[in-house]
Protein backbone atom coordinates (compact mmCIF):
# COMPACT_ATOMS: atom_id res chain seq x y z
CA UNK A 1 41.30 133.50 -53.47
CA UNK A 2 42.83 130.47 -54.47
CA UNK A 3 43.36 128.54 -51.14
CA UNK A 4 40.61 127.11 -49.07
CA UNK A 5 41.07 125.65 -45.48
CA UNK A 6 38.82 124.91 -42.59
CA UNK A 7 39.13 122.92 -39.23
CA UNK A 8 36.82 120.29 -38.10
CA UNK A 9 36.88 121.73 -34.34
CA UNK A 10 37.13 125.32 -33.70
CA UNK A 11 37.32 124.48 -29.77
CA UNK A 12 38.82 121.66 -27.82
CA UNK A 13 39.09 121.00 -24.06
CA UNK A 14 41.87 119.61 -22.74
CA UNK A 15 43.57 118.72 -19.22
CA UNK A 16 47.55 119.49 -18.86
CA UNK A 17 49.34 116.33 -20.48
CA UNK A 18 46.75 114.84 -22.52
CA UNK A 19 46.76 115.28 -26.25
CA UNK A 20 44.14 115.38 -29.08
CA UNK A 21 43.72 115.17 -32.78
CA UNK A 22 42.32 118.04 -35.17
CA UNK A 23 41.79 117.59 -38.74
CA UNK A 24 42.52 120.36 -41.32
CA UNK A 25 41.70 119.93 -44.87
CA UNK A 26 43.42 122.51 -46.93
CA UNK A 27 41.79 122.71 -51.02
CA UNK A 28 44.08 124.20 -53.95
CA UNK A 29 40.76 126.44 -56.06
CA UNK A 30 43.12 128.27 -58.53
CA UNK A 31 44.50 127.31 -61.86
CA UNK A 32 47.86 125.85 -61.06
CA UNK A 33 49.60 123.31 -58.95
CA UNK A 34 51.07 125.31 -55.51
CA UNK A 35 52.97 124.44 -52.84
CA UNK A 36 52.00 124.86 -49.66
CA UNK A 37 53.82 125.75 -46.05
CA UNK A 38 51.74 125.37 -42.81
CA UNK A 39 52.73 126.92 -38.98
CA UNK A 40 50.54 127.54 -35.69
CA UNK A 41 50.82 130.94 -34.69
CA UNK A 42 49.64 131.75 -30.98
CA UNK A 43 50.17 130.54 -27.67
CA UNK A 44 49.61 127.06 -28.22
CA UNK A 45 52.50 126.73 -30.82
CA UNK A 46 55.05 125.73 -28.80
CA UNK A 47 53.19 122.39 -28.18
CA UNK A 48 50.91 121.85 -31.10
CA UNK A 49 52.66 119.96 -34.50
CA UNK A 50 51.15 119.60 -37.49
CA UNK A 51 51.92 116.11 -39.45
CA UNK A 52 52.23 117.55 -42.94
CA UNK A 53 53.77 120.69 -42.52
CA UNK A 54 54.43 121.09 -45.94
CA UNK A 55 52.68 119.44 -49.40
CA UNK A 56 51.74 120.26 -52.79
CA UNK A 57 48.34 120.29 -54.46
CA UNK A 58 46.77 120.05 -58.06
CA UNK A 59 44.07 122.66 -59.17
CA UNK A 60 40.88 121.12 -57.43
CA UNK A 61 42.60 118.92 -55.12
CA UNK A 62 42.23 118.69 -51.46
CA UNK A 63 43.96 117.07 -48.56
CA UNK A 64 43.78 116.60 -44.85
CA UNK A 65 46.67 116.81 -42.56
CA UNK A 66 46.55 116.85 -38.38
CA UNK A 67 46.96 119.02 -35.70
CA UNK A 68 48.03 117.47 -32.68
CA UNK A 69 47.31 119.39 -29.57
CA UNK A 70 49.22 118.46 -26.40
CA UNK A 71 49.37 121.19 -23.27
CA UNK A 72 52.40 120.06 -21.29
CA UNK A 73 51.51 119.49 -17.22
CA UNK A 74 53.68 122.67 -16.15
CA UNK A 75 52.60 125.84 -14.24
CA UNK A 76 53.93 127.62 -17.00
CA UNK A 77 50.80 127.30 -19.31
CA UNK A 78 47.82 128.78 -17.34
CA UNK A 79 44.45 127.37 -16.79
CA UNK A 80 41.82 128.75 -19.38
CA UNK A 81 41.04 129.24 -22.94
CA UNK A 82 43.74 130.36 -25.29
CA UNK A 83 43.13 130.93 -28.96
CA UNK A 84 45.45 129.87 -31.65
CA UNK A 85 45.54 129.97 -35.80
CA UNK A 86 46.80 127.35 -38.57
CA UNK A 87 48.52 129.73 -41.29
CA UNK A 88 48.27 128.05 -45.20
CA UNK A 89 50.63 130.03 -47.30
CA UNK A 90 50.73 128.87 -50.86
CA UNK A 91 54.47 129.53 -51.75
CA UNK A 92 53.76 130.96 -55.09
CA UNK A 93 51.02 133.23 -54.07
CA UNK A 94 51.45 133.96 -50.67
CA UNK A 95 48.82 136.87 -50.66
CA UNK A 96 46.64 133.97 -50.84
CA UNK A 97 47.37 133.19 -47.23
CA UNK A 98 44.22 132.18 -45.12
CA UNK A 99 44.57 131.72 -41.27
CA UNK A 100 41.15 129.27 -39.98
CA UNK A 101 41.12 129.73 -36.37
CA UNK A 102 40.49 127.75 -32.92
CA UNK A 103 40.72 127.87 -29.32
CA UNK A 104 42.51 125.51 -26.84
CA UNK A 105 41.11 125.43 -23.70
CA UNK A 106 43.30 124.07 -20.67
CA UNK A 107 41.76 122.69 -18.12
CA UNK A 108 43.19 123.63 -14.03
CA UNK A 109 45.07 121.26 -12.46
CA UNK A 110 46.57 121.01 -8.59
CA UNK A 111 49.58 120.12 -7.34
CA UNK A 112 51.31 121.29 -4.38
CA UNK A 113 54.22 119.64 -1.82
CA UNK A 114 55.15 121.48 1.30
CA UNK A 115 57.89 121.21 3.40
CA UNK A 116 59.20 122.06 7.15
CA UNK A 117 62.33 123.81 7.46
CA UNK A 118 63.80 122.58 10.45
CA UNK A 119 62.52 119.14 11.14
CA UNK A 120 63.83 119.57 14.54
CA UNK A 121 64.10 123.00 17.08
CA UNK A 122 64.85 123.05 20.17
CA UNK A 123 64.10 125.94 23.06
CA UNK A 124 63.28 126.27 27.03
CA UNK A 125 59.99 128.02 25.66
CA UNK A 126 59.58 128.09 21.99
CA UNK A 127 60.57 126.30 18.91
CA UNK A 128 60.25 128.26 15.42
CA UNK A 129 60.05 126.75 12.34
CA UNK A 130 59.26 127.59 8.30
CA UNK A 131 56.93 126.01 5.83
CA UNK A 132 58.12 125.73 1.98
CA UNK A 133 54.67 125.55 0.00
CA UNK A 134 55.24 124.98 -3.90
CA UNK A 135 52.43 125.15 -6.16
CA UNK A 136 53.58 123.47 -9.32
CA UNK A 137 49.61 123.68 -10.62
CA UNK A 138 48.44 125.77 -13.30
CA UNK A 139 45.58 127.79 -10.95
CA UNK A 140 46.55 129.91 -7.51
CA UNK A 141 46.29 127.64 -4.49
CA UNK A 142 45.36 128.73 -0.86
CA UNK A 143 46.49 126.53 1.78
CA UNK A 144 45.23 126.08 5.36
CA UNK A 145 48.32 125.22 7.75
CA UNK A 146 47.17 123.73 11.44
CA UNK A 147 50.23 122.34 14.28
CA UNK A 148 48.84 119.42 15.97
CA UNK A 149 50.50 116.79 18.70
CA UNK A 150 49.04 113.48 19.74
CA UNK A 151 50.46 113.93 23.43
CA UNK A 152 49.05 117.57 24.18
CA UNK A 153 52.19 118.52 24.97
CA UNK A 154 52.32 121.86 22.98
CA UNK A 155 49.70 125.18 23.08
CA UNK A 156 47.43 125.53 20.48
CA UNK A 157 48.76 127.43 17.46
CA UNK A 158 47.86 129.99 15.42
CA UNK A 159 45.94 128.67 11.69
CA UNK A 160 47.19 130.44 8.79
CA UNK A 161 45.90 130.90 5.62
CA UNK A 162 48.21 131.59 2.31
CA UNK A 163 47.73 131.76 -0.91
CA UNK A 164 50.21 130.53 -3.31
CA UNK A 165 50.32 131.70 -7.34
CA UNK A 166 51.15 129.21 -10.03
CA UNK A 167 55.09 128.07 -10.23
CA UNK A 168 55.69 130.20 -7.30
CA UNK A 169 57.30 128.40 -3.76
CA UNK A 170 55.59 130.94 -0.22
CA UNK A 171 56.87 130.09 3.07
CA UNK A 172 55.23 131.28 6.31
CA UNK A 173 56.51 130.96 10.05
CA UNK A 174 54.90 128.96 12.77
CA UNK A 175 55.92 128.56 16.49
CA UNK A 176 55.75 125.63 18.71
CA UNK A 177 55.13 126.48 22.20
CA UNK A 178 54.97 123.69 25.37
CA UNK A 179 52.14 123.67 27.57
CA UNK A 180 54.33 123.34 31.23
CA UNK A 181 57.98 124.72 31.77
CA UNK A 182 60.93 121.61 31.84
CA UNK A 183 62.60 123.14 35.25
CA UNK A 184 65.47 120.53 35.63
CA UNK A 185 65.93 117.09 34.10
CA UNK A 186 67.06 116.00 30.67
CA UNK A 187 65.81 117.54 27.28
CA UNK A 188 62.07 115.92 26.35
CA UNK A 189 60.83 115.15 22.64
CA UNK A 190 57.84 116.19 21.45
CA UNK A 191 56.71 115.31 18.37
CA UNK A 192 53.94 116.97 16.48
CA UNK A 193 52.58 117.11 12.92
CA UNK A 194 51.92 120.63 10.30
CA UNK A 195 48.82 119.85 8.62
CA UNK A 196 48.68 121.82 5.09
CA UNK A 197 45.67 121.64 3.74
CA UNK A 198 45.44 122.82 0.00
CA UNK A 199 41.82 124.16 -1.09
CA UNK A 200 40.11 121.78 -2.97
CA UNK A 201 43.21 119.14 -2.45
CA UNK A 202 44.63 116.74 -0.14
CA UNK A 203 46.53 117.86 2.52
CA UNK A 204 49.95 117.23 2.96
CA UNK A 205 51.18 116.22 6.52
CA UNK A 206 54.75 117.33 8.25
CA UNK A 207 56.37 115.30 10.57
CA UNK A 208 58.36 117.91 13.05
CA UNK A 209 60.16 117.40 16.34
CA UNK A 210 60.41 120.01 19.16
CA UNK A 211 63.56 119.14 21.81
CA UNK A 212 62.34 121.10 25.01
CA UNK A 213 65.21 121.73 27.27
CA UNK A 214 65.31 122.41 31.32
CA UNK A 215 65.22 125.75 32.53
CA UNK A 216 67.91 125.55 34.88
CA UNK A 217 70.70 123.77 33.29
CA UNK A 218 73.17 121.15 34.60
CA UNK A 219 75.87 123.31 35.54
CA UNK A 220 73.81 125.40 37.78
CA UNK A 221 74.10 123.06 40.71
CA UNK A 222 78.33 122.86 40.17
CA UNK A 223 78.19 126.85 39.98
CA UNK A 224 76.03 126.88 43.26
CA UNK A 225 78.32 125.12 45.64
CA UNK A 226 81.38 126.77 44.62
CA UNK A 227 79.79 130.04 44.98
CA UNK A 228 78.57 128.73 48.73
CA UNK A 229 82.35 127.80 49.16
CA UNK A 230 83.58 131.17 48.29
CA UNK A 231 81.31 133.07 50.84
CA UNK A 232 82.00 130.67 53.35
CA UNK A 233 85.92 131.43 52.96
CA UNK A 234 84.70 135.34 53.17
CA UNK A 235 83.19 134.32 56.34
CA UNK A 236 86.29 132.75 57.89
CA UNK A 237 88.57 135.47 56.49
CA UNK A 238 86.35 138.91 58.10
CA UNK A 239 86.06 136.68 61.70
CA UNK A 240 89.84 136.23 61.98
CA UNK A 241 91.36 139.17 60.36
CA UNK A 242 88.73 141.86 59.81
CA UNK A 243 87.03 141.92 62.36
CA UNK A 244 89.26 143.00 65.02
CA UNK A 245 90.85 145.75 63.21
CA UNK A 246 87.44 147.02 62.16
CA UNK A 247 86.31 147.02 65.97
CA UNK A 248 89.39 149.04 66.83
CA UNK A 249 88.98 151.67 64.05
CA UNK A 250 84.93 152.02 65.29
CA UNK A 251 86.24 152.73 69.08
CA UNK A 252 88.68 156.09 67.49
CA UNK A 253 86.10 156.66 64.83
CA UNK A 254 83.32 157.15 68.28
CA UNK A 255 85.79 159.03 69.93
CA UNK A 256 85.92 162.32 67.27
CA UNK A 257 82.08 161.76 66.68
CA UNK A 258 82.21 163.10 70.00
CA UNK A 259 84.71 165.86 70.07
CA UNK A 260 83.11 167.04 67.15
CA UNK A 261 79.59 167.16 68.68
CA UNK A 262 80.60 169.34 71.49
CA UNK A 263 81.87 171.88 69.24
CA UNK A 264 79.32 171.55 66.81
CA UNK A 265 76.87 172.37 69.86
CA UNK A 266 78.84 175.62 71.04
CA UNK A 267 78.31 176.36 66.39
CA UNK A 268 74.62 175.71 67.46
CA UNK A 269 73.90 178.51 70.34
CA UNK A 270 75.46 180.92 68.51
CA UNK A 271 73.82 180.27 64.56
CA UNK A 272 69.77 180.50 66.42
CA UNK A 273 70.41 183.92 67.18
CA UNK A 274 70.96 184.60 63.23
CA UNK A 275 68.27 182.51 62.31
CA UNK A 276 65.48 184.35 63.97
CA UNK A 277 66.59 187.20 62.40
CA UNK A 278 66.02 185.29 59.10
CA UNK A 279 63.14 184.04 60.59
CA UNK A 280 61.70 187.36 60.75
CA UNK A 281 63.03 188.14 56.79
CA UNK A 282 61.21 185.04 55.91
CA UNK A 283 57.88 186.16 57.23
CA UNK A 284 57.46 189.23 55.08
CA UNK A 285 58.70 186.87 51.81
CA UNK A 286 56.01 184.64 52.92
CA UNK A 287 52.88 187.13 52.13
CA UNK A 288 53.97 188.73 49.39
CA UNK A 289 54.04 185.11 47.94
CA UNK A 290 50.67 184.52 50.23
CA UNK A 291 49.05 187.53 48.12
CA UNK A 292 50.67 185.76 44.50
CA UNK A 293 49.00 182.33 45.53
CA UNK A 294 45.46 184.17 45.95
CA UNK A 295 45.90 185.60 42.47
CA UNK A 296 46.61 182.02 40.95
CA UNK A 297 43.97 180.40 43.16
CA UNK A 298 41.40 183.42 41.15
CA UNK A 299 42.52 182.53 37.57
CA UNK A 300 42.49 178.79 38.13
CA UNK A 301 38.88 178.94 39.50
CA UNK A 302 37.44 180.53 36.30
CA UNK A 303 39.33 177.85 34.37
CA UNK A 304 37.77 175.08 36.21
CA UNK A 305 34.13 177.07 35.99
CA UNK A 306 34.95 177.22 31.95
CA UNK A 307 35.57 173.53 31.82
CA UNK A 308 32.55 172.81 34.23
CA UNK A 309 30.15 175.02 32.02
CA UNK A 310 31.01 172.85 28.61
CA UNK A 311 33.59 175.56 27.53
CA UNK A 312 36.44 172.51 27.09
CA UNK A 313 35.64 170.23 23.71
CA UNK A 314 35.63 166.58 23.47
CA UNK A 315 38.55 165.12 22.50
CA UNK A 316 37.36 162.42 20.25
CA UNK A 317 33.72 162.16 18.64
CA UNK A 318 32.10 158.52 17.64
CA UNK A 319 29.62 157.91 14.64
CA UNK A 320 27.96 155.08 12.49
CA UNK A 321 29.83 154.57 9.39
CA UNK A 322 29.48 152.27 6.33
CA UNK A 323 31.33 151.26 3.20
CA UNK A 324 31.06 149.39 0.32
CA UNK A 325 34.27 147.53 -1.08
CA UNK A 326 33.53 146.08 -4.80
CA UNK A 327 35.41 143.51 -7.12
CA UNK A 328 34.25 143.50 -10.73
CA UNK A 329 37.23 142.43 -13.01
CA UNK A 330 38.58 139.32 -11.65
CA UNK A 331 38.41 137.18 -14.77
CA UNK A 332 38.82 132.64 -13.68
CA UNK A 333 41.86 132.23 -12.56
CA UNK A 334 42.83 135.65 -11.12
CA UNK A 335 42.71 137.34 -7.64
CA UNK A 336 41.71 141.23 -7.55
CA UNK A 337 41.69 143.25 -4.44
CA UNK A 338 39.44 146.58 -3.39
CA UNK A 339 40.98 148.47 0.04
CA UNK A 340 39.82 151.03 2.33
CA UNK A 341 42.56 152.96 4.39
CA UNK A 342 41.84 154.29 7.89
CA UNK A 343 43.16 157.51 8.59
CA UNK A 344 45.88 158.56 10.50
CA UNK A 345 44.06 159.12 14.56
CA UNK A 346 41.19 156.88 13.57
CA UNK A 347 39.53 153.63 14.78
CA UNK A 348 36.92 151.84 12.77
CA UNK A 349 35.64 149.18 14.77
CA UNK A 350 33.69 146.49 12.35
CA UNK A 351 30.46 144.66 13.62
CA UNK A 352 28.46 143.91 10.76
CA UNK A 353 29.07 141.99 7.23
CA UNK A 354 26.57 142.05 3.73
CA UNK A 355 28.30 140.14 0.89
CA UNK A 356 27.00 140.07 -2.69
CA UNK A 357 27.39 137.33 -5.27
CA UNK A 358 24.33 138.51 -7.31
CA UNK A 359 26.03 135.94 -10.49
CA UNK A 360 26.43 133.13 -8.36
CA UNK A 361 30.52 133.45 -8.86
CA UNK A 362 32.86 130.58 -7.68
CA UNK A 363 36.13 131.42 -5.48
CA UNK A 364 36.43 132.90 -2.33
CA UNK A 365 35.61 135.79 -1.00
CA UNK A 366 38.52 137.18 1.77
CA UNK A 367 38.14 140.01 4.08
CA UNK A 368 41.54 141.49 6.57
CA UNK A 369 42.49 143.87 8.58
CA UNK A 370 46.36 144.22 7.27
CA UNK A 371 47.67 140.65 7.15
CA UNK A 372 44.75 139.03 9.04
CA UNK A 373 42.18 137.65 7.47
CA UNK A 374 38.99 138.25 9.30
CA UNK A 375 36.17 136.40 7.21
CA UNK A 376 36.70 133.60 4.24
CA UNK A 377 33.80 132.46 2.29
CA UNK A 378 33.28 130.25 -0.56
CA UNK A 379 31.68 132.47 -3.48
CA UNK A 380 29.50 129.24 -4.08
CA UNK A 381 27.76 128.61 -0.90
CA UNK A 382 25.82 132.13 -0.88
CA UNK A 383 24.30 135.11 -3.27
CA UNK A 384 23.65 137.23 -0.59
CA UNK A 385 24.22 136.87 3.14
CA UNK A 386 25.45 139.00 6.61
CA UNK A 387 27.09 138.26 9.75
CA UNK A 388 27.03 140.66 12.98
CA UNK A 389 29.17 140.67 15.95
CA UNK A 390 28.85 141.66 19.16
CA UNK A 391 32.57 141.98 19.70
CA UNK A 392 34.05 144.43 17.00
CA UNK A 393 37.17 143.50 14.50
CA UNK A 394 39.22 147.17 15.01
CA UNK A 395 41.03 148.44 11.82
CA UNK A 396 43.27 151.78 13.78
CA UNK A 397 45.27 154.32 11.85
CA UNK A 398 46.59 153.35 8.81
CA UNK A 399 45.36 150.00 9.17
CA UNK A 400 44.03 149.06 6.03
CA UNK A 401 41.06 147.07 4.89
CA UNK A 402 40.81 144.72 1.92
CA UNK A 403 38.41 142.86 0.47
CA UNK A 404 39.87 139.90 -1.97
CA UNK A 405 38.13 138.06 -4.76
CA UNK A 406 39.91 134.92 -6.19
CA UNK A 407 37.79 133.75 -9.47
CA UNK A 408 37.94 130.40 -10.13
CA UNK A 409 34.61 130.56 -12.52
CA UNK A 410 32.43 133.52 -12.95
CA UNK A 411 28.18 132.83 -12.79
CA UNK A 412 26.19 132.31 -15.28
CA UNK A 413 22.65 133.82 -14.27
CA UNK A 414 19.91 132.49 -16.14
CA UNK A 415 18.51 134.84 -19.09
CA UNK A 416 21.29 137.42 -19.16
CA UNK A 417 23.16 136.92 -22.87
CA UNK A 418 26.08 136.91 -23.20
CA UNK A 419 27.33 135.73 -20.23
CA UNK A 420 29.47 137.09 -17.68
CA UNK A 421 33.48 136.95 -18.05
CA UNK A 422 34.68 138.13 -14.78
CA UNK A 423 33.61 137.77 -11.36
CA UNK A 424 31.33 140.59 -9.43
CA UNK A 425 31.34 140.62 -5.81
CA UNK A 426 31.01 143.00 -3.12
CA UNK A 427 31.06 143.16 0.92
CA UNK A 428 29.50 146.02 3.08
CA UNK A 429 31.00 146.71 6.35
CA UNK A 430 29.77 148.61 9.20
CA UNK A 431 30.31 149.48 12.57
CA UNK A 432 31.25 152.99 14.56
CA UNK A 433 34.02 155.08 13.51
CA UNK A 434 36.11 157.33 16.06
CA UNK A 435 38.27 159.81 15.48
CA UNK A 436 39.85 163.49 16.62
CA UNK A 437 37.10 166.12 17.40
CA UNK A 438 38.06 169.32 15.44
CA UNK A 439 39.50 172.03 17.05
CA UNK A 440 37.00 175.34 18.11
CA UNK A 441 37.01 178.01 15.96
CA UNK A 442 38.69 181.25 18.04
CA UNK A 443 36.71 184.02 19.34
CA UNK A 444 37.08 187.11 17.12
């Protein structure tokens, strides 16, 4: 081997946009004078440079040359350690090549802007609206969004939670909704402010504006005295023209009633003569069908004496169940997931909680039914802890339950060697599950 080269740092930690310095000495141990050609190969080689990319050397000669090391502030390089290696080819002997290796390690960074898309709604009852959240960081973000107004004009809204990767824009919807109906009037402002709150940032506030407009409009009162007009006019026209005519047509229309009575009176007399002769038909119809009801009444009484003696099933049966949702590959920086899906005709009603963080992990620790979140915890503030409810969270058919893990920096627990490299965290949940009672097995 005729080349020799070593670095004075094998590691350096660095924050997005800052820069440092690494010395390399290369040494020429062969016979002859070589040139030599130096590149970075890895990840960090689109922003490292190396001063002397190229020099020549006498047998038993060294130099030193630089390697400058500057992680641009974009979302496009990711938080965490990336390794990287200087490669010395001597031109003339290139199967002398020798590649001394290091690792970059890039430190997270946060920066997020949000926006409301429209400043301004307007509605009789509710106002809808969009926040932009853009996490131009390097790490995932999770932001906390609150509506609040100084004048208490507007119900109290919903808090979301979302969760943002790096170089990625989310937008979620909110809804502003008055306290008290505007019946008549002009339109009212209300003003009121979207809170985001980045974790483990400053939160970002939104001016909005909410134009709450009358429920009966202005034109209603110019529609409601022409319409009075027009049935006046009706009035007028049925007490001079109508009327008569219809009192005239009433006095022939009385007269027929009552020719037609009389003759429907002789129709009379001479149809009850027929009809008790059907009367008499009728009777004998009447207990055969007497005799078919007792028959019924028979079959229906054993059915009520099977379903009185236990011989009908239940139709759903209730019992205690558990489960045990684990994360144990969610390496810093990254968000893994573990689910549980309830079955189709099912209801799992949740009342009690055990998470584990037996490595003391940092991140957070989610838990939802679907797309609501149901418990957030900081991995940091516990190792092991429980919650129980009286009143149950209810996860129905094909609902599905997921426990998330975002790592920001797995434990380090003290005598275990080497140490952990990805997050371990768990959550029990518990509570009674219903579902379909099976169907009874038919008598042979």
């Amino acid at each position: 081997m005729s080349t020799v080269a070593r670095l004075d740092q094998e590691s350096v930690s660095l924050n997005a946009g800052e820069s440092a310095t690494i010395p390399l000495e290369v040494r020429n141990t062969g016979d002859v004078v070589e040139d030599y050609q130096l590149e970075v190969v890895g990840v960090p080689a689109g922003w490292t440079t190396i001063a002397d990319p190229q020099f020549t050397l006498y047998p038993g000669t060294s130099t030193v040359t630089t390697l400058t090391v500057n992680p641009p502030r974009s979302s496009e390089v990711p938080a965490g350690r990336l390794s990287f290696g200087i490669r010395v080819v001597p031109v003339d002997n290139p199967d002398d090549t020798v590649v001394p290796e290091a690792v970059v390690e890039v430190l997270p960074f946060l920066d997020t802007t949000a926006e409301l898309v429209p400043r301004t709604s307007r509605g009789r009852r509710t106002g809808r609206h969009q926040v932009a959240i853009d996490n131009r960081g390097n790490v995932p973000v999770t932001a906390f969004i609150a509506v609040t107004d100084q004048a208490e004009l507007l119900k109290e809204s919903d808090t979301e939670a979302i969760t943002v990767p790096p170089g990625r824009a989310a937008f979620t919807k909110i809804k502003v909704r008055p306290v008290e109906l505007l019946w008549t009037g002009p339109p009212t402002t209300i003003p009121f402010v979207v809170t985001v709150t980045p974790q483990d940032s400053l939160p970002v506030a939104l001016q909005g504006t909410h134009l709450q407009e009358p429920v009966i409009p202005k034109w209603f009162g110019k529609a409601l005295l022409i319409a009075l007009a027009a049935l006046l006019a009706l009035a007028a026209i049925w007490s001079w023209l109508l009327k008569p005519t219809v009192q005239a047509a009433a006095r022939d229309a009385a007269a027929d009633v009552a020719r037609q009575e009389a003759q429907a009176q002789a129709k009379q007399v001479a149809a009850q003569a027929a009809e008790a002769q059907k009367a008499a038909t009728a009777a004998e119809v009447a207990q055969v069908k007497a005799a078919s009801a007792a028959k019924q009444a028979d079959t229906t009484n054993k059915q009520v004496q099977l379903a009185v003696t236990g011989g009908v099933p239940p139709r759903v049966v209730t019992a205690p169940f558990s489960l045990r949702l684990a994360v144990s590959d969610a390496r810093a920086g990254s968000t893994r997931t573990d689910s549980f899906d309830v079955a189709k005709g099912q209801s799992l009603s949740i009342t009690d909680f055990v998470l584990e963080n037996p490595q003391g992990d940092e991140g957070l620790l989610l838990v939802s039914i679907g797309r609501q979140i149901i418990l957030s915890q900081a991995l940091e503030s516990f190792r092991t802890t429980d919650y129980h409810f009286v009143t149950p969270f209810v996860a129905t058919g094909k609902a599905t339950v997921t426990l998330t893990i975002q790592c920001r920096q797995p434990g380090a627990p003290p005598g275990v060697t080497p140490a952990p490299t990805t997050c371990r965290d768990a959550v029990t949940i518990g509570g009674p599950l219903s579902k379909p009672a099976p169907k009874p097995a038919k008598k042979p």
